[in-house]
Protein backbone atom coordinates (compact mmCIF):
# COMPACT_ATOMS: atom_id res chain seq x y z
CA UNK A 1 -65.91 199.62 -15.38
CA UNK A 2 -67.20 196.64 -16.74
CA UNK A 3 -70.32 196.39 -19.30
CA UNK A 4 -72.39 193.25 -19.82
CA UNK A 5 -73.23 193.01 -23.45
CA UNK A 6 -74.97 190.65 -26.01
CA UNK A 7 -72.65 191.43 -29.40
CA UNK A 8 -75.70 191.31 -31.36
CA UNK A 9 -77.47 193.76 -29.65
CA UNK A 10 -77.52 197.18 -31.31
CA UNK A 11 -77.75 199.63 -27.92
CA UNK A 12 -74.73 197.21 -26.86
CA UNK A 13 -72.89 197.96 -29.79
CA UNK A 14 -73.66 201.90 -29.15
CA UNK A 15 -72.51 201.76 -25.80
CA UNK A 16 -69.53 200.28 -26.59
CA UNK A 17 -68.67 203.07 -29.41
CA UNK A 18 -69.80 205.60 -26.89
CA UNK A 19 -67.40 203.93 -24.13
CA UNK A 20 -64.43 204.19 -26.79
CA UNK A 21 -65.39 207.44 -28.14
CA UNK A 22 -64.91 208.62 -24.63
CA UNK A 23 -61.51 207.02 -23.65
CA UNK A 24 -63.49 204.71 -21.42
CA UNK A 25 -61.60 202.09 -19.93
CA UNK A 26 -63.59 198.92 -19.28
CA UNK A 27 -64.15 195.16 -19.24
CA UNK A 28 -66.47 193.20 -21.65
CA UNK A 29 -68.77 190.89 -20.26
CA UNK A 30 -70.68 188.59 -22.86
CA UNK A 31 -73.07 187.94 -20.39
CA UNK A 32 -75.01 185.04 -22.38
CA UNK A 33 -71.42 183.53 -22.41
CA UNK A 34 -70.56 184.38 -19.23
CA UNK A 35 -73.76 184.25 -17.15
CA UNK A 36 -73.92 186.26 -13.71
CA UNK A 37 -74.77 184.14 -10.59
CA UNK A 38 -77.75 184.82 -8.35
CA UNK A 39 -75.30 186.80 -6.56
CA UNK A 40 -73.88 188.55 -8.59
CA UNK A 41 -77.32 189.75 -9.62
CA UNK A 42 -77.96 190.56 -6.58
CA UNK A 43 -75.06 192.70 -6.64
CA UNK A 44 -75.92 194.71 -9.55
CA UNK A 45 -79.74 195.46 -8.50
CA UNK A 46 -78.48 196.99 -5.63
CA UNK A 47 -75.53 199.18 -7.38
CA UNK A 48 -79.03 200.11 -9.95
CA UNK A 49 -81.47 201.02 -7.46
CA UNK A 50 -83.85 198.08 -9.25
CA UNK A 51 -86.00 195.08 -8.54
CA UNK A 52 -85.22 192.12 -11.24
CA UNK A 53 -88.63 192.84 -12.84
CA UNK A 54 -87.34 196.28 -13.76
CA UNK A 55 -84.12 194.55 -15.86
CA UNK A 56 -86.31 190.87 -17.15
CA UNK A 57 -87.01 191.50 -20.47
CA UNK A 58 -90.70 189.37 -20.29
CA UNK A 59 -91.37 189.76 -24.13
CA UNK A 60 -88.01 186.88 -24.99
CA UNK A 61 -89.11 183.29 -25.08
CA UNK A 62 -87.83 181.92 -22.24
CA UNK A 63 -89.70 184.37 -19.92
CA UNK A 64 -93.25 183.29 -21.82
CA UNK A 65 -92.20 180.05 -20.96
CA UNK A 66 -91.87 180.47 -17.66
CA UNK A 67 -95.26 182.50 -17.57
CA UNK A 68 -93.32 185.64 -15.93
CA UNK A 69 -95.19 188.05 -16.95
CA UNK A 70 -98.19 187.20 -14.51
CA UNK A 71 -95.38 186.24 -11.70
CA UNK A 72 -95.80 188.55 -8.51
CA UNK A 73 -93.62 191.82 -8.44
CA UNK A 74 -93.13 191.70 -4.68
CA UNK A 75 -90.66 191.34 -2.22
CA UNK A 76 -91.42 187.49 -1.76
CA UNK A 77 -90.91 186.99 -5.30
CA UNK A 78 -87.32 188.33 -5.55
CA UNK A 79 -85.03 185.33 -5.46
CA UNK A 80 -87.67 183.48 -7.78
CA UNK A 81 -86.88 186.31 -10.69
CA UNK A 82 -83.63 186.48 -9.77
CA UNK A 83 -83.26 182.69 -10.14
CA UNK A 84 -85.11 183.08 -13.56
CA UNK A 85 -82.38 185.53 -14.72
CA UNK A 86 -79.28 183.79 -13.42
CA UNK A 87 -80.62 180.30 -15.11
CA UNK A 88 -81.69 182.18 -18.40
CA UNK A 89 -79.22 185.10 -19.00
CA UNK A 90 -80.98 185.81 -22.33
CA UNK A 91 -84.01 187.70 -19.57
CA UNK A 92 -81.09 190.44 -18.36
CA UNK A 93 -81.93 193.82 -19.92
CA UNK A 94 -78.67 194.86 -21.33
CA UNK A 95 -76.22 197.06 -21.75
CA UNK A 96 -75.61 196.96 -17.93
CA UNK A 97 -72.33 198.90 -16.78
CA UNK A 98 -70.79 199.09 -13.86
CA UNK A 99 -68.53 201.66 -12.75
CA UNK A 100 -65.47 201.70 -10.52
CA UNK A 101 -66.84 203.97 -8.07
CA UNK A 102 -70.11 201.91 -7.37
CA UNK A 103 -72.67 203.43 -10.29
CA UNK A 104 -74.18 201.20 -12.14
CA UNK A 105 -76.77 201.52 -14.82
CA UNK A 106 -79.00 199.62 -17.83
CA UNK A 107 -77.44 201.87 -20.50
CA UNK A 108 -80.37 201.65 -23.12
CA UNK A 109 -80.88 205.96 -23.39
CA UNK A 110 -78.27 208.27 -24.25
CA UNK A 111 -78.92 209.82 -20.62
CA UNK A 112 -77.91 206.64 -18.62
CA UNK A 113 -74.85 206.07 -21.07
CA UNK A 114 -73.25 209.47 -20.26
CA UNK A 115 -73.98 209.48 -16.50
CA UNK A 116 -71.23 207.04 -16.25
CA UNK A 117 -69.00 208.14 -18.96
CA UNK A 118 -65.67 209.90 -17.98
């Protein structure tokens, strides 16, 4: 599995302890490092079930910025969060993991965490 993380991110740092309390084995992503394409987000809101509006986090700076909190949460609108997210990384919710068998989830409750825990 592979987890997207910001290090200074304190659910990121409890997932991870979680993962390794487990015997997880998994792949760190420092995804403000390492910044997921469009497609790649893409990717992931389908493995979560989600729209990108349901993983932007609209209170960081960039996203006031931008104004996204009064941007349409439609269909139509899609690619334009999407392209928000993939050109400012900092707007992707996080922990996001992604499991080997195609579950993925935002891992910020204890629920979500164990649902893809060994």
């Amino acid at each position: 599995m592979e987890i997207w993380i910001n290090p200074r991110c304190g659910k990121c740092r409890t997932a991870l302890g979680e993962l390794d309390g487990a015997g997880a084995e998994y792949t760190v992503r420092r995804y403000l490092e390492d910044p997921p394409t469009a497609a790649e987000l893409v990717q992931v809101l389908e493995r979560l079930g989600l729209e990108p509006w349901d993983i932007t986090r609209t209170d960081e700076q960039a996203a006031k910025d931008l104004g996204m909190k009064d941007w349409p949460r439609e269909e139509g609108s899609r690619d334009r969060w999407i392209a928000a997210m993939a050109e400012h990384p900092i707007l992707i919710q996080r922990p996001i993991i992604t499991a080997d068998d195609g579950h993925a989830v935002v891992a910020r409750t204890p629920e979500a965490l164990k649902s893809v825990l060994p």
